[in-house]
C-alpha atoms as a PDB file:
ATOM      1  CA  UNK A   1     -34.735  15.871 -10.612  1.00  0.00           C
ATOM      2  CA  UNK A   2     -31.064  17.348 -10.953  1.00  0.00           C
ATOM      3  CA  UNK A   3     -30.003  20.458 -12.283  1.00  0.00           C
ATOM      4  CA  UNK A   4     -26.267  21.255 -13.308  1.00  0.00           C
ATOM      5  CA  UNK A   5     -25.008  24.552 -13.129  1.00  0.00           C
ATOM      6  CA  UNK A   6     -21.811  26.345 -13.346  1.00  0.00           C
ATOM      7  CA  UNK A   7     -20.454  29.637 -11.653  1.00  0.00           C
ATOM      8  CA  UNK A   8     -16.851  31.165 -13.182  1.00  0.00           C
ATOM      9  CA  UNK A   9     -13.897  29.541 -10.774  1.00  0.00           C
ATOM     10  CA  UNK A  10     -12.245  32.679  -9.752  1.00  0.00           C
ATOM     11  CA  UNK A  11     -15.845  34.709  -8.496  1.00  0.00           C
ATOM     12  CA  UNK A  12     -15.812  35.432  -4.781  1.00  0.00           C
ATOM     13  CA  UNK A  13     -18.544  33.800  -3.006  1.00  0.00           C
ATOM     14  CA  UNK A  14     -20.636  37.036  -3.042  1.00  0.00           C
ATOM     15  CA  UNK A  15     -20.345  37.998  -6.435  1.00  0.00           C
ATOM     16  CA  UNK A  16     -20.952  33.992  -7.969  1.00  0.00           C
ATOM     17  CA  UNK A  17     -23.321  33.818 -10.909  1.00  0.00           C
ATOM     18  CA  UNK A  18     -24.742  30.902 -11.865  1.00  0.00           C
ATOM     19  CA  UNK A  19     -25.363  29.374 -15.070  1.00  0.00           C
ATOM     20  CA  UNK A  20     -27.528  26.752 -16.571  1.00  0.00           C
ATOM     21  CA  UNK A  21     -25.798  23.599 -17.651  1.00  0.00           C
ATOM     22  CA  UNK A  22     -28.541  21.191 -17.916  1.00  0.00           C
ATOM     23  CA  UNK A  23     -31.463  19.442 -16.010  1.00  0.00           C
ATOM     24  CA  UNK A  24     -31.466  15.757 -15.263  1.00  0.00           C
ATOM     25  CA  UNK A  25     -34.000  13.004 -14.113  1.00  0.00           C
ATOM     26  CA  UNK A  26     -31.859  11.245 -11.791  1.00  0.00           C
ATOM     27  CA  UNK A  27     -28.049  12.083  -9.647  1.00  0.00           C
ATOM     28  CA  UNK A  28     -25.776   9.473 -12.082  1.00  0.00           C
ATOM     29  CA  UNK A  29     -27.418  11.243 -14.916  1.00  0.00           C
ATOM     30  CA  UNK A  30     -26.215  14.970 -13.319  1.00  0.00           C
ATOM     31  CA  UNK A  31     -22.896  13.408 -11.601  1.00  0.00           C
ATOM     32  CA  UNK A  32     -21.737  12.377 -15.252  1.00  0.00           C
ATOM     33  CA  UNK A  33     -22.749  15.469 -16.800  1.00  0.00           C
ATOM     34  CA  UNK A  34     -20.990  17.891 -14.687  1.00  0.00           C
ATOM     35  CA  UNK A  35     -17.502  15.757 -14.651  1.00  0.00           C
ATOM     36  CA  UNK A  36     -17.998  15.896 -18.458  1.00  0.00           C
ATOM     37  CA  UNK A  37     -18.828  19.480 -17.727  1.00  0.00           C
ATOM     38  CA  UNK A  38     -14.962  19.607 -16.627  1.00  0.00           C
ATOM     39  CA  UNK A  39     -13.452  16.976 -18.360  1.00  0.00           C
ATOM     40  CA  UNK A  40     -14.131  18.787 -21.767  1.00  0.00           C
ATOM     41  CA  UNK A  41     -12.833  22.501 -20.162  1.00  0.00           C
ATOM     42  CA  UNK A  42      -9.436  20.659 -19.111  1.00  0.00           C
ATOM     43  CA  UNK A  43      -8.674  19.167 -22.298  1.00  0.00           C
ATOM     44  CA  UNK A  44      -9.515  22.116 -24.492  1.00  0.00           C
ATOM     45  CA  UNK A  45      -6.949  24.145 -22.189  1.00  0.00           C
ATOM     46  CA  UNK A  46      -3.900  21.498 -21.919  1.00  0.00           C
ATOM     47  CA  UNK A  47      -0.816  22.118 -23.941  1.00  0.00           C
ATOM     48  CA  UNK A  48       1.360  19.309 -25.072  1.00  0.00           C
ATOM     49  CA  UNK A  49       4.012  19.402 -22.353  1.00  0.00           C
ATOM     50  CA  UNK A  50       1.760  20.798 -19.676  1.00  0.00           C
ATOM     51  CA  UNK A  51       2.207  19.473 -15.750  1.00  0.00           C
ATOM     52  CA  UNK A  52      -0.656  18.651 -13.867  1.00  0.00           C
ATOM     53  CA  UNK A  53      -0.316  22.001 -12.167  1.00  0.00           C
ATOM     54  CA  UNK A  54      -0.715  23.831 -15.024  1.00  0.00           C
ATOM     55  CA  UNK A  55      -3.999  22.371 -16.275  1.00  0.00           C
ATOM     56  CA  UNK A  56      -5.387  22.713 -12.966  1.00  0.00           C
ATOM     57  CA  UNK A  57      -4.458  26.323 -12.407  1.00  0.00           C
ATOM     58  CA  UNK A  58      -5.464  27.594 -15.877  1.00  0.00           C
ATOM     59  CA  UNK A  59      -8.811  25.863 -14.816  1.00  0.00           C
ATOM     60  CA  UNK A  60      -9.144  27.541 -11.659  1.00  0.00           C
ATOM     61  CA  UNK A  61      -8.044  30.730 -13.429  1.00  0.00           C
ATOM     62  CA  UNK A  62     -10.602  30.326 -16.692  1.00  0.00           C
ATOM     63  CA  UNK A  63     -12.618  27.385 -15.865  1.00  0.00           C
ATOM     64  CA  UNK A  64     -16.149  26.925 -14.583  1.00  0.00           C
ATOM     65  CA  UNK A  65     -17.201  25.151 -11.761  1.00  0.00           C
ATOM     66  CA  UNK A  66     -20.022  22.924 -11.569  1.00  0.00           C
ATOM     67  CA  UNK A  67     -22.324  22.399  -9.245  1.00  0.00           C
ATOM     68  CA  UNK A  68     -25.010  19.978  -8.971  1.00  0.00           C
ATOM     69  CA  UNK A  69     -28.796  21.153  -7.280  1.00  0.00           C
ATOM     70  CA  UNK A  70     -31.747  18.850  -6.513  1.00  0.00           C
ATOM     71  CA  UNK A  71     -34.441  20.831  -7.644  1.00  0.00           C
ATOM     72  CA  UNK A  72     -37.135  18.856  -5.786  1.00  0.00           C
ATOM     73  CA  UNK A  73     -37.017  18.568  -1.992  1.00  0.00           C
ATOM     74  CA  UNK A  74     -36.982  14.129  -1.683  1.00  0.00           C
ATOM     75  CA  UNK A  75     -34.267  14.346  -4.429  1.00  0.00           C
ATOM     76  CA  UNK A  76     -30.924  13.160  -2.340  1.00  0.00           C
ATOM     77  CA  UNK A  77     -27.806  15.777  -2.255  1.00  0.00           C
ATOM     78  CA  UNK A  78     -24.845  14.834  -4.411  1.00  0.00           C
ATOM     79  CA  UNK A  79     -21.944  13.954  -2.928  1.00  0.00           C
ATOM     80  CA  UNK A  80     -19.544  16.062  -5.530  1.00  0.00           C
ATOM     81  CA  UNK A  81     -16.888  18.252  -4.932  1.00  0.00           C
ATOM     82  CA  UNK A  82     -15.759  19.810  -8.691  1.00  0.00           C
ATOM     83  CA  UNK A  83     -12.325  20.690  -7.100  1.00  0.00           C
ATOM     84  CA  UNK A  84     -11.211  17.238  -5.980  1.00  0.00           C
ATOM     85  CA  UNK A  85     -12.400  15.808  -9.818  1.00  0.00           C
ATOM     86  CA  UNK A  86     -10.710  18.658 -11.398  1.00  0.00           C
ATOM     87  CA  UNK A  87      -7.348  18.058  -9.631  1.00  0.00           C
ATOM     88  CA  UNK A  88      -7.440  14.260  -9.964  1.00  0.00           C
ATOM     89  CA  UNK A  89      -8.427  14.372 -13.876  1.00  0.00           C
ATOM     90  CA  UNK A  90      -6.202  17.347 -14.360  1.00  0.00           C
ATOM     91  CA  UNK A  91      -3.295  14.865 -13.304  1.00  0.00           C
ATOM     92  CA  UNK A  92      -4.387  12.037 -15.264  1.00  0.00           C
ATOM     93  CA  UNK A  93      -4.530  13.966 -17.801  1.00  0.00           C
ATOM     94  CA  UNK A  94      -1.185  15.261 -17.378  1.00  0.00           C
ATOM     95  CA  UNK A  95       0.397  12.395 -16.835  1.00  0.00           C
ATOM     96  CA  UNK A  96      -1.264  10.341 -20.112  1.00  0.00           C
ATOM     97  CA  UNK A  97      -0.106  13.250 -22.092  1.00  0.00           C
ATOM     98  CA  UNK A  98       3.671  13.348 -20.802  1.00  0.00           C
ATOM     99  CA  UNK A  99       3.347   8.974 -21.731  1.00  0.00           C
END
């Protein structure tokens, strides 16, 4: 069992609050949900002409991070780093919306 959860992007390591997202039965099941989970906060925060720079920053500046926790010891870790997606779909993004 998976659990999503989300801190606020700019919190320092120390001061990072977590909240619930969403509890899952398997890792596809969580994976999906937490690129969602940013998918959805980059496309409510694009402008028209934005650059792929621009989405990412204002989701580093506003945007929550998710983070995925196996909540039961034989669950596997999740290979998922919310930065990498963020920047990659923040340029596809981008670039469909300058097409």
């Amino acid at each position: 069992m998976y659990s999503v959860e989300s801190y606020n992007a700019k919190a320092p390591l120390a001061e990072r609050q977590y909240m619930a997202r969403g509890q899952f039965d398997n890792e596809v099941d969580a994976l999906t949900a937490a690129r969602a989970f940013i998918d959805g906060q980059l496309r409510a925060t694009i402008a028209v002409s934005a650059s792929f720079e621009d989405v990412y920053r204002d989701w580093l500046e506003f945007g929550e991070v998710p983070v995925i926790v196996a909540i039961q010891t034989e669950a596997a870790q999740v290979d998922f780093d919310p930065y990498a997606y963020a920047a990659s779909q923040a340029q596809l993004i981008a670039q469909v919306r300058a097409e």
